[in-house]
Protein backbone atom coordinates (compact mmCIF):
# COMPACT_ATOMS: atom_id res chain seq x y z
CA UNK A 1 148.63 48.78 104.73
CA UNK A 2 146.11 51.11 105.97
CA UNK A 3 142.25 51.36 104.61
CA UNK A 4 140.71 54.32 104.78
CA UNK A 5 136.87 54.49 105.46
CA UNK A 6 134.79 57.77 104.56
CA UNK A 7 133.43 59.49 107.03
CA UNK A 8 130.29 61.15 106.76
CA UNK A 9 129.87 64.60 106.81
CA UNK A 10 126.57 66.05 108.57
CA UNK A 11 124.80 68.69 106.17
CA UNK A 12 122.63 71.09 107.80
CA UNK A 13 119.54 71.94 106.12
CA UNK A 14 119.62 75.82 104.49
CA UNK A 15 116.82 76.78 107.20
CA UNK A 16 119.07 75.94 110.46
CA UNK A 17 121.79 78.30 108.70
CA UNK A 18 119.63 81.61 109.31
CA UNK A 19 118.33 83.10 112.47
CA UNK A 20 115.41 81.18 114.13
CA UNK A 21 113.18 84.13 113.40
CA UNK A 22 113.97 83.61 109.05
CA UNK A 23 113.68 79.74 109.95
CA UNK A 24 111.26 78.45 107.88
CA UNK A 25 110.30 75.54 110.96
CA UNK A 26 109.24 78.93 113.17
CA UNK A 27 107.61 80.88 110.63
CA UNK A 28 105.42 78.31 109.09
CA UNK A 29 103.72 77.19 111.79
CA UNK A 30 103.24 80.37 113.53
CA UNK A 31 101.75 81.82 109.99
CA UNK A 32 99.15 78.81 110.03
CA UNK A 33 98.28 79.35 113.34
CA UNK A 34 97.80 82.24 114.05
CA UNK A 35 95.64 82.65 110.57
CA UNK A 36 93.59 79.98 112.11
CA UNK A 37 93.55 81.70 115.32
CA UNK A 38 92.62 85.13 113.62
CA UNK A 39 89.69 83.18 111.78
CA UNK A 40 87.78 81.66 115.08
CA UNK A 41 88.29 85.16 116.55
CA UNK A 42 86.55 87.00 113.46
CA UNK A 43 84.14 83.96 113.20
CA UNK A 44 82.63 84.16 116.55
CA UNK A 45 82.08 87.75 116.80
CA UNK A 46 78.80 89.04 115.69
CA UNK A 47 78.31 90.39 112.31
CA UNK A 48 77.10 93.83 113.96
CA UNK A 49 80.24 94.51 115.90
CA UNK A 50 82.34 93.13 112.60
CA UNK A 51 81.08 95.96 110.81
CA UNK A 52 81.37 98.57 113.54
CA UNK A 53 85.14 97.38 113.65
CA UNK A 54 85.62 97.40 109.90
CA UNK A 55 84.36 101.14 109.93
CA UNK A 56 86.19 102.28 112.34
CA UNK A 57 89.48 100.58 110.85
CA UNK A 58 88.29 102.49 107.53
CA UNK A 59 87.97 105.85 109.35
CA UNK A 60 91.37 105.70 111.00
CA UNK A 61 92.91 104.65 107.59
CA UNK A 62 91.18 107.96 106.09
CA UNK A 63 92.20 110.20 108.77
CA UNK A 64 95.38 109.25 108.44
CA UNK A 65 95.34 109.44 104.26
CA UNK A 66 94.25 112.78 104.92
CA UNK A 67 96.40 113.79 107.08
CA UNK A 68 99.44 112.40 104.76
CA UNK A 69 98.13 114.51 102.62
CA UNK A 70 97.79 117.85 104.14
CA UNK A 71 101.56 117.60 105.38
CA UNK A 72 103.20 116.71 102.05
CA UNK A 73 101.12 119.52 100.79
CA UNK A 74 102.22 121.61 103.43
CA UNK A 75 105.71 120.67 102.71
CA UNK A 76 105.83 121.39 99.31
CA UNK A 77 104.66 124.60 100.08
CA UNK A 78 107.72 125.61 102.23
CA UNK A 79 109.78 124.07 100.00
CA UNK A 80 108.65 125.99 97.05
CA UNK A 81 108.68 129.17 99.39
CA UNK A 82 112.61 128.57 99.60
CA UNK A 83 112.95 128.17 96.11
């Protein structure tokens, strides 16, 4: 007569099943710190230079709005042209 003991079965946790970048061990930690990173960086530069930055960043975003724009405009016209 023979007893039979279980064995156990390892279970892997749903996060070691993805790709390390999806991993939520790798992306947590690298969200937090580079958010706290980002924050000393922005926190130590001067308030001046902050806004300088900020404008700039706002006057590249237009530009490129604008010229967004202009090209689907300029699209639809050669489009309608063929039409």
């Amino acid at each position: 007569m023979t007893e039979e003991k279980p064995v156990p079965v390892p279970v892997t946790p749903p996060s070691l099943d993805a790709p390390w970048w999806k991993s939520k061990e790798v992306i947590t930690p690298s969200v937090i710190g580079g958010g706290a990173s980002l924050l000393t960086a922005i926190g130590g530069i001067p308030w001046q230079n902050l806004l300088l930055i900020l404008v700039a960043f706002g006057g590249i975003a237009g530009f490129l709005c604008w010229r967004k724009n202009a090209d689907r405009k300029a699209v639809a016209k050669q489009v309608e042209g063929m039409a």
